[in-house]
C-alpha atoms as a PDB file:
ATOM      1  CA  UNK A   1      92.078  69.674  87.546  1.00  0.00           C
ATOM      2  CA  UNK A   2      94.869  71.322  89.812  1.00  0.00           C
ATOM      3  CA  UNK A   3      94.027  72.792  93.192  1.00  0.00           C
ATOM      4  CA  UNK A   4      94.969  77.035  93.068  1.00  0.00           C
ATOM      5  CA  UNK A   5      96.485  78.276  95.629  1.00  0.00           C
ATOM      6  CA  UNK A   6      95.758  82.677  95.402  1.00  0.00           C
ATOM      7  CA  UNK A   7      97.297  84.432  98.031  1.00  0.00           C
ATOM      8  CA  UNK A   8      96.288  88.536  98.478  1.00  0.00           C
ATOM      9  CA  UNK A   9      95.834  90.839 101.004  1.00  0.00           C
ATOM     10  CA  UNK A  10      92.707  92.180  98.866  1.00  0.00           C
ATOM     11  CA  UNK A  11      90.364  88.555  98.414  1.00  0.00           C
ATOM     12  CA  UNK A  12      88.161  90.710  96.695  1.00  0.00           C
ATOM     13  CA  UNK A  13      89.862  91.734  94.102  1.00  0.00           C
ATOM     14  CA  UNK A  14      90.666  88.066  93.219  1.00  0.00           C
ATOM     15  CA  UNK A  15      87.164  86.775  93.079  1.00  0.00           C
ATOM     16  CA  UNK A  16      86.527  87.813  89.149  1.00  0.00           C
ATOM     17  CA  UNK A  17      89.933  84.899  88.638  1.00  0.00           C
ATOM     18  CA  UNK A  18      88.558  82.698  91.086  1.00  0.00           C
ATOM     19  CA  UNK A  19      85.281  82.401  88.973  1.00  0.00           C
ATOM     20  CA  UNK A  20      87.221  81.887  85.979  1.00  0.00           C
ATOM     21  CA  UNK A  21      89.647  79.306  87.711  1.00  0.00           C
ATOM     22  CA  UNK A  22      86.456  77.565  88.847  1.00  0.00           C
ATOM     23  CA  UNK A  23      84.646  77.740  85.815  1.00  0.00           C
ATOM     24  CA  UNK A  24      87.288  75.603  83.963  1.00  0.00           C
ATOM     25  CA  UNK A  25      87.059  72.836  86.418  1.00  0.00           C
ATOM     26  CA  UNK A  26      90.445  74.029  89.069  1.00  0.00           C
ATOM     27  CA  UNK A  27      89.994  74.187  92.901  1.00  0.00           C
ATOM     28  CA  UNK A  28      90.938  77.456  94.383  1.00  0.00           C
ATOM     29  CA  UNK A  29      91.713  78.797  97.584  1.00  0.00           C
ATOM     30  CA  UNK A  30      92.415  81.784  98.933  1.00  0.00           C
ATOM     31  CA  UNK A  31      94.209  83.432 101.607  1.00  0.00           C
ATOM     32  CA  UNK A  32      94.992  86.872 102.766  1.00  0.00           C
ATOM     33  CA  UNK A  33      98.074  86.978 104.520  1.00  0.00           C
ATOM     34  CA  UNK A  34     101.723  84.900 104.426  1.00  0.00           C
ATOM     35  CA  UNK A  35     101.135  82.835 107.679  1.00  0.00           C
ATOM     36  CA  UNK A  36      97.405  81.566 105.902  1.00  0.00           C
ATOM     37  CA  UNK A  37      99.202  80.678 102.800  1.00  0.00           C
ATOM     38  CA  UNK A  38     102.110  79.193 104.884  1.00  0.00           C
ATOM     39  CA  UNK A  39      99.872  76.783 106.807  1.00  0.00           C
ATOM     40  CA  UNK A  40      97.491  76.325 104.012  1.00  0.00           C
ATOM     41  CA  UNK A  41     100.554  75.060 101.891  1.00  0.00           C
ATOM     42  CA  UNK A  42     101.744  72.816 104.445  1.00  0.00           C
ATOM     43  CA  UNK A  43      98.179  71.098 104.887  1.00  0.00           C
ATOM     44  CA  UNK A  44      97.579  69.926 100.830  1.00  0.00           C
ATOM     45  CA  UNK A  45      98.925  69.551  97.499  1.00  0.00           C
ATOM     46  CA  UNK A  46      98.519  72.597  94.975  1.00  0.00           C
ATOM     47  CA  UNK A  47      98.996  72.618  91.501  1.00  0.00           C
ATOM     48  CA  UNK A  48     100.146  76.036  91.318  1.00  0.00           C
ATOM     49  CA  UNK A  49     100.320  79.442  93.627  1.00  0.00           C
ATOM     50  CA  UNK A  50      99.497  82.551  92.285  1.00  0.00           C
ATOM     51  CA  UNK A  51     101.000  85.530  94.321  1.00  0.00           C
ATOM     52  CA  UNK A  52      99.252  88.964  93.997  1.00  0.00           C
ATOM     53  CA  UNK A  53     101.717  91.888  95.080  1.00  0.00           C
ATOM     54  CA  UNK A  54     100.677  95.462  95.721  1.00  0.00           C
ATOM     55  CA  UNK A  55     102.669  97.903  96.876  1.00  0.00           C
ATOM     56  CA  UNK A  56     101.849  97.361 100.823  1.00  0.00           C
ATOM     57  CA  UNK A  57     102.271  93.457 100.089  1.00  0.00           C
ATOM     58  CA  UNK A  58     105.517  93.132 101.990  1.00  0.00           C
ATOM     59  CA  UNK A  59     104.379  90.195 103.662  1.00  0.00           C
ATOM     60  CA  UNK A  60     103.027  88.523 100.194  1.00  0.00           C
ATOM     61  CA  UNK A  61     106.697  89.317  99.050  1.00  0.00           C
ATOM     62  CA  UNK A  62     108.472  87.397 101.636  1.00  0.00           C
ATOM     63  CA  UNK A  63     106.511  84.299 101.062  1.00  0.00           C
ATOM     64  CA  UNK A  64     108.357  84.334  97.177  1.00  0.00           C
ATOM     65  CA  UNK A  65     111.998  82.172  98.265  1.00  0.00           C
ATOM     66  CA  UNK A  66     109.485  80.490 101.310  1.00  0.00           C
ATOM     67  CA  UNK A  67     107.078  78.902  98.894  1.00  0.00           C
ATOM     68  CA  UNK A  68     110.352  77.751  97.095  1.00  0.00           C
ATOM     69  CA  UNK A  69     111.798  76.029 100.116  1.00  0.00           C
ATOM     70  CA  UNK A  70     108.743  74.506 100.807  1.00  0.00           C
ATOM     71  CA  UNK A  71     107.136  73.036  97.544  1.00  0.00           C
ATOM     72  CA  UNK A  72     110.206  73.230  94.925  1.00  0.00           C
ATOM     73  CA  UNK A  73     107.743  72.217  92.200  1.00  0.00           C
ATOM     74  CA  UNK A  74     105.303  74.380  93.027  1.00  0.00           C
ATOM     75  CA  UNK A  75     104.728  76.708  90.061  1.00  0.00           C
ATOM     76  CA  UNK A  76     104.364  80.654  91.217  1.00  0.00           C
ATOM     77  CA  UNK A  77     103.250  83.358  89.301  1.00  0.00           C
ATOM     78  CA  UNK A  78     103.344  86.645  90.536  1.00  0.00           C
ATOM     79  CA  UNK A  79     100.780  89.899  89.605  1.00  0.00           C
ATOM     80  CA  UNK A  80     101.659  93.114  90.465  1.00  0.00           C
ATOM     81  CA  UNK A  81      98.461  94.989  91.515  1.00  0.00           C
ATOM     82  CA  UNK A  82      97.646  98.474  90.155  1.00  0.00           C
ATOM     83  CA  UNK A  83      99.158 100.229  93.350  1.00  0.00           C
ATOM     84  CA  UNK A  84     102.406  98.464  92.691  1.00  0.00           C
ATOM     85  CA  UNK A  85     103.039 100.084  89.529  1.00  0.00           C
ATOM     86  CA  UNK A  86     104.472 103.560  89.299  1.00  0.00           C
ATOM     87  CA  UNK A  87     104.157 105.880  86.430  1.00  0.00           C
ATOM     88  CA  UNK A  88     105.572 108.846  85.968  1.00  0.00           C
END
């Protein structure tokens, strides 16, 4: 299975996907900050990269067109966390 690359400034509140991820046989690591996932990305092959973006995540944001310079196959998927999303 593919190696997961989860990138949030919040690990925590990634560790209920990571068991999941795990659970149906995929690697995963995670990282908490754009230089970790930089470096990390650099060092190893991953299937995918799954970006988690609250609203103080500006330096999660900046790693979007980066991780697309640096793996152009790399599929990203991006979740807005619930402090991201405003309601009115």
């Amino acid at each position: 299975m593919a190696t997961i690359l989860c990138v949030s400034e919040r690990p925590e509140e990634v560790r209920a996907l990571e068991v999941s991820l795990r659970e149906d046989g995929h690697e995963v690591v995670i990282v908490s900050d754009r230089f970790q996932a930089v470096e990390t990305l650099l060092g190893r092959e991953f299937g995918a990269a799954i970006l988690f973006l609250g609203a103080s995540s500006r330096d999660i944001w900046e790693l979007v067109p980066l991780m697309g310079r640096l793996a152009r196959r790399l599929p990203v998927l991006t979740v807005a966390q619930e402090d991201s999303v405003e309601t009115q």
